[in-house]
Every structure is written in C-alpha cells, then in structure tokens.
Protein backbone atom coordinates (compact mmCIF):
# COMPACT_ATOMS: atom_id res chain seq x y z
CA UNK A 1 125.80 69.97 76.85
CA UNK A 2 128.05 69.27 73.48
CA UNK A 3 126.57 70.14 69.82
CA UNK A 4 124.51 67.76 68.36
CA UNK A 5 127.33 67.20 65.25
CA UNK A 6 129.68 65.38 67.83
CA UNK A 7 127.86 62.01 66.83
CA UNK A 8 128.51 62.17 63.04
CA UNK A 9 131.76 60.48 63.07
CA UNK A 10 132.47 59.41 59.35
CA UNK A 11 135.24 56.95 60.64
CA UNK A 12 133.93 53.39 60.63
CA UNK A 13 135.06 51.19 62.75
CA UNK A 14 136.31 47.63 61.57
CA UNK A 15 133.96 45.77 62.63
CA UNK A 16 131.08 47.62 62.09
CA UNK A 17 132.49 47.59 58.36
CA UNK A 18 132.70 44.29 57.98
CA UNK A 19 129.35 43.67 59.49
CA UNK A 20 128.29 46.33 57.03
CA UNK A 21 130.05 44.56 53.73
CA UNK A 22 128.97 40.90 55.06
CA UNK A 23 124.88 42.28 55.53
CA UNK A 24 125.30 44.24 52.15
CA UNK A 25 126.91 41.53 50.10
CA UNK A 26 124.74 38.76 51.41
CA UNK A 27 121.40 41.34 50.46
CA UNK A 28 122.34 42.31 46.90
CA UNK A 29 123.65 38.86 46.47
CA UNK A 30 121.48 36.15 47.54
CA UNK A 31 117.97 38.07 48.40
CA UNK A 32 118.23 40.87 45.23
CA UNK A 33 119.80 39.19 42.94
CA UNK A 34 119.39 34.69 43.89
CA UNK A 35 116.15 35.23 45.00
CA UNK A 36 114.64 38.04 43.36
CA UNK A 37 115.66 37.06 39.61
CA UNK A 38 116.01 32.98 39.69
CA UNK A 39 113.96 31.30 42.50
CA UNK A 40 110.45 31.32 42.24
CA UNK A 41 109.52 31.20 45.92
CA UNK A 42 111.85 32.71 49.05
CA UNK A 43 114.20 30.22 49.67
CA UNK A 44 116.84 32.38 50.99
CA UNK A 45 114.58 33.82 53.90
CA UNK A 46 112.95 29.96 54.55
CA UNK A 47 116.52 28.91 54.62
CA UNK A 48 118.48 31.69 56.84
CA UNK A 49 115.81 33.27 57.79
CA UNK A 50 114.58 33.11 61.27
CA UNK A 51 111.28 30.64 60.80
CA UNK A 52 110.00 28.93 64.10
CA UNK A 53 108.66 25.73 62.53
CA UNK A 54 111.97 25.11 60.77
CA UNK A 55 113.79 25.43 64.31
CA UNK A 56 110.89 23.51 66.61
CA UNK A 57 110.43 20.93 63.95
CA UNK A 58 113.72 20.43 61.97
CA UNK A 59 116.24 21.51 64.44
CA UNK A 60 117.86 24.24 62.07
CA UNK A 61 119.13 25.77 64.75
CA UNK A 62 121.82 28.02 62.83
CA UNK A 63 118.41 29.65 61.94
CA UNK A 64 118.86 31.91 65.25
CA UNK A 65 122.67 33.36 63.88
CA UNK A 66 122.24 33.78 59.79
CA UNK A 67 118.43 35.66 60.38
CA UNK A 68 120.60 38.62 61.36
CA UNK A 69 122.46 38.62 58.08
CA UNK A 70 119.17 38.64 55.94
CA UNK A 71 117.58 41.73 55.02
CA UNK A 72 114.14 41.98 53.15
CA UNK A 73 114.09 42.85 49.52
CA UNK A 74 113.38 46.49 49.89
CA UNK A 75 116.73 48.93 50.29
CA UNK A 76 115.20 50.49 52.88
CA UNK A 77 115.48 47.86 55.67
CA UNK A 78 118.73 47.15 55.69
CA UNK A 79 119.72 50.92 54.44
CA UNK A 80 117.90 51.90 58.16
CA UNK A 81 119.42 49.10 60.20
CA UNK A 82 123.24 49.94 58.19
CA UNK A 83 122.85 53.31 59.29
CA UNK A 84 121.94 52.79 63.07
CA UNK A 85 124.55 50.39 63.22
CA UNK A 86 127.02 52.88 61.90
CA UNK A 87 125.76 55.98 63.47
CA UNK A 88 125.84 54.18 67.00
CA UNK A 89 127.80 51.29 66.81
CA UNK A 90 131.23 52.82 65.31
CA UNK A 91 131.72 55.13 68.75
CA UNK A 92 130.64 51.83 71.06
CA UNK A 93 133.15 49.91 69.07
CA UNK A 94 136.40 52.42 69.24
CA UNK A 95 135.24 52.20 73.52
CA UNK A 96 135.21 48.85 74.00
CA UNK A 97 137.65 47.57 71.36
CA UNK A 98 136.74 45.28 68.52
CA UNK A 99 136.24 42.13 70.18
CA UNK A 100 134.34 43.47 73.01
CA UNK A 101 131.85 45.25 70.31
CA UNK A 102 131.39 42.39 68.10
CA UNK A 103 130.63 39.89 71.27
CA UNK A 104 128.18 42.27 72.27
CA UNK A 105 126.46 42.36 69.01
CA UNK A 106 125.92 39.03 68.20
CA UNK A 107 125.06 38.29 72.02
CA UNK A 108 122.40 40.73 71.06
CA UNK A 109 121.28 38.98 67.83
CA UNK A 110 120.96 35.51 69.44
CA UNK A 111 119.21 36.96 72.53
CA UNK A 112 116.73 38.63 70.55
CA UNK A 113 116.48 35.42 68.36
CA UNK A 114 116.11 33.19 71.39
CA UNK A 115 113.72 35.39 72.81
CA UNK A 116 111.06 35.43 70.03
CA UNK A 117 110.71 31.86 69.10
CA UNK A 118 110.39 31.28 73.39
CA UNK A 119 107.85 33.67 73.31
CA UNK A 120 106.00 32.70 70.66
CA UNK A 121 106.16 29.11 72.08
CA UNK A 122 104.60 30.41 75.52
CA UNK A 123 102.23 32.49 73.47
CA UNK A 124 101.28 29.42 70.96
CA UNK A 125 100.95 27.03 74.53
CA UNK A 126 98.88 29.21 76.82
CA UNK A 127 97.27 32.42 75.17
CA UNK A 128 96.02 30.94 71.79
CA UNK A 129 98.77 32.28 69.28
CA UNK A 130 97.73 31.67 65.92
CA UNK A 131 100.15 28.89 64.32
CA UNK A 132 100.18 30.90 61.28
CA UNK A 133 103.28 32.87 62.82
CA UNK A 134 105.87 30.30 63.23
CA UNK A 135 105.68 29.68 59.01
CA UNK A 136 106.59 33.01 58.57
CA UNK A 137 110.31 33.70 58.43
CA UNK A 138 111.95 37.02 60.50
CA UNK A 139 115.05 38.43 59.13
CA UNK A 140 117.09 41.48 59.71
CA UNK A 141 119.61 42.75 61.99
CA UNK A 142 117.17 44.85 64.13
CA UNK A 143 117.49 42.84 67.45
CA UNK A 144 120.89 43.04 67.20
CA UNK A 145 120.52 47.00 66.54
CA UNK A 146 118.54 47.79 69.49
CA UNK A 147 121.13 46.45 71.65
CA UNK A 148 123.60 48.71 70.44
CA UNK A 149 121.24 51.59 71.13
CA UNK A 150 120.49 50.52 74.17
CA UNK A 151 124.49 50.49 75.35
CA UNK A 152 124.81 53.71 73.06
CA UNK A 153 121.66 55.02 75.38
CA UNK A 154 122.92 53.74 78.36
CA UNK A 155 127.20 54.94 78.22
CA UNK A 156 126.30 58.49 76.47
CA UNK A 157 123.50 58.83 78.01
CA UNK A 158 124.31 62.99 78.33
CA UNK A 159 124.81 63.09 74.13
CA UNK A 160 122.78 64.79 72.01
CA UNK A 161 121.03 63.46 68.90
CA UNK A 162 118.53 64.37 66.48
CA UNK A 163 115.42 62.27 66.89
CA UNK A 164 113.95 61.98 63.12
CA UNK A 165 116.87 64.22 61.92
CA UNK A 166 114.76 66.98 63.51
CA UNK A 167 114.35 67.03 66.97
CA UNK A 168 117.52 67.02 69.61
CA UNK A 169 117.73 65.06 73.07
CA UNK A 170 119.88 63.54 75.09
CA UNK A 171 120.95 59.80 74.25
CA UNK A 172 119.10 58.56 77.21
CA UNK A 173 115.79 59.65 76.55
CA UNK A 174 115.69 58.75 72.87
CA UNK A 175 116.96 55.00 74.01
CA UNK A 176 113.73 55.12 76.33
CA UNK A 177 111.41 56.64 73.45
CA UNK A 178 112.33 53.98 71.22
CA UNK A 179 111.93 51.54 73.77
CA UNK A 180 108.40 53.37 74.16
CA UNK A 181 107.54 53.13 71.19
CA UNK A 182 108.31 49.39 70.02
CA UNK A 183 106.55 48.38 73.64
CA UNK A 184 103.29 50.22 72.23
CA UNK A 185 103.54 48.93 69.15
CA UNK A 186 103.49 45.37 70.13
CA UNK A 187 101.20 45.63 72.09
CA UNK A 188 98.85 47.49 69.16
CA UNK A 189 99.96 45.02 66.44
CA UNK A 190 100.97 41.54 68.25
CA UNK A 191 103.61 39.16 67.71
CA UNK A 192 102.28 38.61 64.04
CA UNK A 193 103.03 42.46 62.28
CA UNK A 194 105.04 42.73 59.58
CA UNK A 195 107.55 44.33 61.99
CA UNK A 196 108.94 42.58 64.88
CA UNK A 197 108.50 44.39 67.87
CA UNK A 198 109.26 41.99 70.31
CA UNK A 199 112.31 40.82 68.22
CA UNK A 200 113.33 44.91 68.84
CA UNK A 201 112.58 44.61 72.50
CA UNK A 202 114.44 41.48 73.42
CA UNK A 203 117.48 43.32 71.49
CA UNK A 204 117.67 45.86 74.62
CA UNK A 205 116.62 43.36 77.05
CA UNK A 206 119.52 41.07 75.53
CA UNK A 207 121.71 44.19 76.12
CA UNK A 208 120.78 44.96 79.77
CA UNK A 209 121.16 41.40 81.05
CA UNK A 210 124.83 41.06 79.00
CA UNK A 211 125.99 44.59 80.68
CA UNK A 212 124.91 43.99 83.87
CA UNK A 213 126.52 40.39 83.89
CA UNK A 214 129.55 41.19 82.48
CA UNK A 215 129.99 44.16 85.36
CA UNK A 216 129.23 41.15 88.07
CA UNK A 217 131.34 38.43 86.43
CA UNK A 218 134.62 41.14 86.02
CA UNK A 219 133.78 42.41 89.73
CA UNK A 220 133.94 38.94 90.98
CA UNK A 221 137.17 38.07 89.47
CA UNK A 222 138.90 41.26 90.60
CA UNK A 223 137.10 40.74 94.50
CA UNK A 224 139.41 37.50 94.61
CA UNK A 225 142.63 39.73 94.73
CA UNK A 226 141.22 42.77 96.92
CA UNK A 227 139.13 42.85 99.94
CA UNK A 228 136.26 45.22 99.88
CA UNK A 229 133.91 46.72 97.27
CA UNK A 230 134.84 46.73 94.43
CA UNK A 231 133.45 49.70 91.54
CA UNK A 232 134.19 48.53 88.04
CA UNK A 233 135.37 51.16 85.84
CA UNK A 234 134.15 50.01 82.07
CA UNK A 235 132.49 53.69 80.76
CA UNK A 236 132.98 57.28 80.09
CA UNK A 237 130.42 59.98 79.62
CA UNK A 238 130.72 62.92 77.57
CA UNK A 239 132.24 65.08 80.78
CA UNK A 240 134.99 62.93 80.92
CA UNK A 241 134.03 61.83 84.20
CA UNK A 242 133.78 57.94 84.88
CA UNK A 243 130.63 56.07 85.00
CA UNK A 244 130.65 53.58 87.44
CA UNK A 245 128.53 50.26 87.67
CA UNK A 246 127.93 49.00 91.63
C-alpha cells in the first residue's frame, strides 16, 4: 500500500487550470464583485444559474452548462469544489489526456444538471414537490466534482487518502462514503436543502453510465477488426498492473 503523500501532486494539469481560472474569474468577477456591490437582487445566479422555472418555462436551456461556472458568494464553496477538482482531477487528467478529462467533466456537469430538473419534474408531478424549488437557482461545480471522484474512486481505487485531512483509506472506500453520505443526506433534507444532494449524486451516476459506455462503444469498434472477446485496456492501478473493463 503506497504513502498517503503520493496524491499531493502540486503540478496542475491544463485543463484543470483553466477550469480553475474560468470558475475563479467568473466568482470574483460577476458574483463578488457585479453582484455583490452593484445589483440589488441576484441576477447573475437567476441568469446562469441553474433555476428550473427559467428552463421549463423560458427555454434557457444554456442554464444546464453556465450553473457549473457559478459559485455562491461565500469563498468557501468554490475554494472546496477548486480543491477537489485539483486534488483529484489533475492525476485523472495527465491519464486520460486533456480532451478525454475535460469531456468527462462537463459530461458530468450536464448529467448532473439534467438529472435534477427531471427529478424535480417527476417529484413536482407525482409525489407533491413543493413549487417553491424550481424558483430557486443551483449553482456550483459540485455535480461535475463528484464525477471526478467517482472515476478517481473507481481507477485508484488501491490509493490512499486522508478523509477530513485526518483519517487514511483507500480511494475506493472514501468514493463509497461520500456516496454514503450525500444518499443520507438527501434523503434527511430533500430536494429543497441549501445543498444539493441529488445534484452530487447524479454527478457519480453521470460518471458510471459515461465509463461504462465509453468501454462498450470502444469494445464494439475494435470487435469489428478481431473475432472474439475483446478486454479494453483504458486504466492503471497503483501496482502497475492493468485494470481491465469486460
């Protein structure tokens, strides 16, 4: 089992830098500093925020892209999503290559997007959802985050990290605590907490379903020029040893 310092990589990838400068800019610069000091309402979170009645009703569809950009007002939201996406999301990146990464992650943003306004629709049309939800705007790049920690969970899944800075296990199990956790907490607090919950948990489902079918797709294109099964070789653990999807 390798030391627990093996994840601090200070190196960031590119594109995990530019999604870094691009989430930073667009907080200090339109939500701290538009928004906090010359508009008197939000306007930049009704506007690129993720809010359900401006997507069912008025078709601003780009709504489900720019919420992931947006970071509430406080440093620490976007300082905890920055990090995650740094700590995790630099090592995915240098694995699969820029493009690769940066498909992923927005894949993962959308999904989760996509995800929470259906389920609030379903929740709204058959369980009595208060209507109170879809006026209230969801922004942050969380969904997106929990898909990289799922992959992160998921390809190192032998790596050991330090659960609050304090406690270590492997990569795998602190995916599935996390999962845990967000599953408890929505069902504790609902769809309508200040935190998103189910935003977080369509993030890893978003991630499982765009793993698994990449594998198939990229299995199916190399079956047409050999006969047989094919084992697509994508990952590497920590033993050097290939981890295969079937």
């Amino acid at each position: 089992m390798r030391y627990v310092s093996q994840i601090y990589n200070f190196n960031i990838s590119s594109v995990v830098k530019a999604i870094l400068i691009v989430n930073f800019s667009i907080w200090f610069g339109l939500v701290v500093v538009l928004q906090g000091l010359f508009f008197e309402k939000n306007y930049v979170f009704y506007f690129l925020g993720l809010t359900p009645n401006r997507v069912f009703q008025d078709f601003w569809l780009w709504q489900v892209f720019t919420y992931m950009f947006v970071h509430a007002k406080g440093v620490f939201h976007i300082l905890f999503n920055m990090f995650a996406l740094w700590m995790f999301g630099s090592e995915l990146e240098r694995l699969w290559g820029s493009r690769f990464f940066l498909t992923y992650y927005l894949v993962c943003g959308l999904g989760a997007g996509c995800i929470y306004l259906l389920s609030l629709f379903i929740g709204f049309s058959f369980f009595n959802l208060s209507p109170l939800v879809f006026s209230v705007p969801m922004v942050g790049a969380s969904g997106a985050i929990f898909g990289v920690l799922f992959a992160y969970g998921l390809i190192f899944r032998e790596r050991v990290i330090l659960f609050m800075m304090i406690f270590p296990m492997k990569a795998l199990h602190f995916t599935l605590l996390i999962g845990g956790i967000e599953f408890v907490s929505l069902i504790n607090s609902g769809v309508g907490s200040a935190v998103s919950h189910l935003a977080h948990l369509a993030g890893f489902l978003t991630g499982f379903v765009f793993l698994q079918g990449w594998k198939k797709m990229q299995n199916l294109k190399i079956r047409r020029w050999k006969k047989g099964p094919v084992h697509l070789k994508i990952l590497k653990n920590d033993d050097n040893k290939e981890d295969v999807y079937h």
